[in-house]
N, C-alpha and C. Protein backbone atom coordinates (compact mmCIF):
# COMPACT_ATOMS: atom_id res chain seq x y z
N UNK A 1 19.71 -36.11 27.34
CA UNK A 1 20.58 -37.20 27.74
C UNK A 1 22.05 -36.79 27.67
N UNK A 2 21.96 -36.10 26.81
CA UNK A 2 24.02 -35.49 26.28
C UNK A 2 24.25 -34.81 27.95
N UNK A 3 23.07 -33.72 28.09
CA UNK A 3 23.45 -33.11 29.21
C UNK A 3 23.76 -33.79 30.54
N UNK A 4 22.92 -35.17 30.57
CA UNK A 4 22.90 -35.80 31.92
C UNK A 4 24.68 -36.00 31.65
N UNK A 5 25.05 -36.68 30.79
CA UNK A 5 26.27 -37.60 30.66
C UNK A 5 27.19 -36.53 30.80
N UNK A 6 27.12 -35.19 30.54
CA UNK A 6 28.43 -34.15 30.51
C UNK A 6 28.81 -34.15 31.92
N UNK A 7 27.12 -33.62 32.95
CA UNK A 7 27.58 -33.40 34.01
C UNK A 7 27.61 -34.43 34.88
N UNK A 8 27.43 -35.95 34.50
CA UNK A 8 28.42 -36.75 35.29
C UNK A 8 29.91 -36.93 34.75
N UNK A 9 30.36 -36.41 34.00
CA UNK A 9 31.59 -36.64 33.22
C UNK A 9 32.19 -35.59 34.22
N UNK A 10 31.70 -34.59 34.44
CA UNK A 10 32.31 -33.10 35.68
C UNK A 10 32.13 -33.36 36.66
N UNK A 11 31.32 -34.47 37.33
CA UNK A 11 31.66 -34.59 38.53
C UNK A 11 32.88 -35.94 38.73
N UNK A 12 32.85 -36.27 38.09
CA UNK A 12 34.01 -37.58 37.83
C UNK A 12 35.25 -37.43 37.52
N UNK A 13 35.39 -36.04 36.74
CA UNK A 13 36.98 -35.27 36.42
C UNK A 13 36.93 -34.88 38.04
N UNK A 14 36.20 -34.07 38.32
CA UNK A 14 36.25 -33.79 39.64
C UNK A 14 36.50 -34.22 41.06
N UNK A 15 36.12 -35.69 40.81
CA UNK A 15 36.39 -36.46 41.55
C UNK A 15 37.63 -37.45 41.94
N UNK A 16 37.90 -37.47 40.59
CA UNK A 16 39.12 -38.75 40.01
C UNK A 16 40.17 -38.28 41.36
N UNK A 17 40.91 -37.23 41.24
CA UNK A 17 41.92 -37.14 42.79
C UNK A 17 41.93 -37.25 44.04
N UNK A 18 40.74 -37.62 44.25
CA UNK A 18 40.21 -38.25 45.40
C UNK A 18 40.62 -39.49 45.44
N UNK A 19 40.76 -40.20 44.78
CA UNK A 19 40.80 -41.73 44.58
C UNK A 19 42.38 -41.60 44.13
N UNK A 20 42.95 -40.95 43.37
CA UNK A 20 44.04 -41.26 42.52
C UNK A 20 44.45 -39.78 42.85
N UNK A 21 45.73 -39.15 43.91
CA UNK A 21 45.96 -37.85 43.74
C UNK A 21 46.63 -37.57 42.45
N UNK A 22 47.30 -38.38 41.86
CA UNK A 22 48.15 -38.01 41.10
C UNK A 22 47.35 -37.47 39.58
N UNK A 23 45.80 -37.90 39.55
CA UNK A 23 45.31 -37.11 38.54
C UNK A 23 44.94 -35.87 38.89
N UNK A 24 45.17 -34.98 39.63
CA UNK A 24 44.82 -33.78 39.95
C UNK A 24 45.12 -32.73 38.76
N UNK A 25 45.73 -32.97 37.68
CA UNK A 25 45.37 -31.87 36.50
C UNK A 25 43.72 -32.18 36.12
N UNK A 26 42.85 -32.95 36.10
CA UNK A 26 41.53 -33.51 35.76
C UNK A 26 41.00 -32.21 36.40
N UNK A 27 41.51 -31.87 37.49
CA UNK A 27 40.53 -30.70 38.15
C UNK A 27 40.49 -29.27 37.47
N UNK A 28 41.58 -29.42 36.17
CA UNK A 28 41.72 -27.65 35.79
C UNK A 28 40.83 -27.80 34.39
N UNK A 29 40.45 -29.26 34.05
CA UNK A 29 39.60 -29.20 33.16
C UNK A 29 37.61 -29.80 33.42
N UNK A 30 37.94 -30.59 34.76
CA UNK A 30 36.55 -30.44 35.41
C UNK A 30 35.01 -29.64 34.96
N UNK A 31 35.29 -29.25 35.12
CA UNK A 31 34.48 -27.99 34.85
C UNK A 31 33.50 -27.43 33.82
N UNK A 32 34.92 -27.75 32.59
CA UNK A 32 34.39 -27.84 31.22
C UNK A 32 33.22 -27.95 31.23
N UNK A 33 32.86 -29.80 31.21
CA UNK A 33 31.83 -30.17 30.53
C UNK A 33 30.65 -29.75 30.84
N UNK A 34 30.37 -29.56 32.27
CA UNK A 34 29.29 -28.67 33.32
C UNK A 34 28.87 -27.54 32.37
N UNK A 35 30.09 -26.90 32.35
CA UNK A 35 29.72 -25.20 31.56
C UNK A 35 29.48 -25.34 30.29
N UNK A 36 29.72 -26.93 29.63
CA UNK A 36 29.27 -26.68 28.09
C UNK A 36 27.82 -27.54 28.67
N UNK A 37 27.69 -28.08 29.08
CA UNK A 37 25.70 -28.40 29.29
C UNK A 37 24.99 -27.50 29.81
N UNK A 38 25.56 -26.91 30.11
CA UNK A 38 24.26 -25.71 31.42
C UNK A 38 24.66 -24.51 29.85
N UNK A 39 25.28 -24.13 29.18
CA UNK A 39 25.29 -23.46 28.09
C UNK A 39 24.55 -22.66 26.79
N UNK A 40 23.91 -24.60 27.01
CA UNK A 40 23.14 -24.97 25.66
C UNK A 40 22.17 -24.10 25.35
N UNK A 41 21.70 -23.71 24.43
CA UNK A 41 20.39 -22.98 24.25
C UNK A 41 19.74 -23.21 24.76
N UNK A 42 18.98 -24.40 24.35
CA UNK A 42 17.72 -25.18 25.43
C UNK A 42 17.48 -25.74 26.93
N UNK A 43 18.65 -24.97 27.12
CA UNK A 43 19.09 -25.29 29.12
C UNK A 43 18.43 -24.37 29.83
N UNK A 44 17.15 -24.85 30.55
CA UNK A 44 16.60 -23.43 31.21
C UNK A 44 16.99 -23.54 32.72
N UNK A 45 17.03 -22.58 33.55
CA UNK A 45 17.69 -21.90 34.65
C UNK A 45 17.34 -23.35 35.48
N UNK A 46 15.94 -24.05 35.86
CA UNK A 46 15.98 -25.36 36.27
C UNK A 46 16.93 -26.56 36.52
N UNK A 47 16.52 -26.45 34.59
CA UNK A 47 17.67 -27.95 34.63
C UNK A 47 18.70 -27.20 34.63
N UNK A 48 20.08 -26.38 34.70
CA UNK A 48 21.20 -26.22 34.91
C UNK A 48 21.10 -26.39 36.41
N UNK A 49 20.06 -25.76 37.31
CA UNK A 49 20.48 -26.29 38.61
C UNK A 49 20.61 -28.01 38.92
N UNK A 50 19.14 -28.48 38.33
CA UNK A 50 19.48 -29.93 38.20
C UNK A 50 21.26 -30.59 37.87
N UNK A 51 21.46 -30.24 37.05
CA UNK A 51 22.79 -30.57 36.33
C UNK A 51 23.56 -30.47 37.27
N UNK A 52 23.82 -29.12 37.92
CA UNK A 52 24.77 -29.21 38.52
C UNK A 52 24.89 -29.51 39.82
N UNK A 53 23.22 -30.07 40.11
CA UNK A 53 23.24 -30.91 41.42
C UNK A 53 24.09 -31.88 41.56
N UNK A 54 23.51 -32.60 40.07
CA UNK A 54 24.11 -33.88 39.41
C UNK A 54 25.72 -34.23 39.50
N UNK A 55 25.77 -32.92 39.37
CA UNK A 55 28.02 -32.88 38.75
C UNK A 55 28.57 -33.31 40.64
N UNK A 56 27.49 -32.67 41.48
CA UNK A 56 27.75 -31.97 42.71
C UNK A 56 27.85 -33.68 43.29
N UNK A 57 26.34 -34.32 43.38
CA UNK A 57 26.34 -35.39 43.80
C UNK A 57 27.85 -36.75 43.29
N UNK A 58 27.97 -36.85 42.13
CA UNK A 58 28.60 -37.75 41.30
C UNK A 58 30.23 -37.26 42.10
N UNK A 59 30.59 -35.92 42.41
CA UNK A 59 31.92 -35.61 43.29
C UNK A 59 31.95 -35.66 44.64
N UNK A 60 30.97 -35.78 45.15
CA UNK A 60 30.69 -36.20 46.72
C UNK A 60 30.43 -37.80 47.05
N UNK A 61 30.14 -38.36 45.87
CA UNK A 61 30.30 -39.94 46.13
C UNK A 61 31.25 -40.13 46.12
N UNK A 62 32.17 -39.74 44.95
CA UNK A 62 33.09 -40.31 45.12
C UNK A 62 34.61 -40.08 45.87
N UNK A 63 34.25 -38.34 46.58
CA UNK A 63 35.03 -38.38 47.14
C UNK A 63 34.68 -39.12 48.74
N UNK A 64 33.25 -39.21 49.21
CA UNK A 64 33.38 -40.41 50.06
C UNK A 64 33.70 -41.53 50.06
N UNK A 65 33.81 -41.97 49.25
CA UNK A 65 34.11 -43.77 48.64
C UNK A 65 35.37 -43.58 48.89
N UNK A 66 36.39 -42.70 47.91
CA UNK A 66 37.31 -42.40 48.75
C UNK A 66 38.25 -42.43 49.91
N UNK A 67 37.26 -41.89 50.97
CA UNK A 67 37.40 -41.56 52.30
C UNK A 67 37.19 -42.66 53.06
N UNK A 68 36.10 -43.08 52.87
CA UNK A 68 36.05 -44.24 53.57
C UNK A 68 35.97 -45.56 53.03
């Protein structure tokens, strides 16, 4: 569960300047939380792809929402 919540937390840093340019430092720390869940000991090659489907999807919503 920690892991689900990191890598929506990375796609949401990721996302935030889409909506708001002016948070665009969010993007130099983005990342982080992704690379500390996919990290973990118990993260096998799977779920890190999962995860970072996850980070992937959660920054493409919202940079469509965004957009349109």
């Amino acid at each position: 569960m920690k892991q689900i919540l990191l890598a929506v937390l990375s796609g949401a840093l990721l996302g935030a300047p889409f909506v708001v340019p002016a948070l665009w430092p969010f993007v130099l720390i983005g990342l982080a939380p992704l690379l500390l869940a996919i990290t973990l000991p118990s993260t096998s090659g799977k779920r890190a792809f999962v995860l970072g489907v996850l980070a992937g999807s959660v920054l493409y919503g919202i940079a469509l929402w965004a957009i349109f």
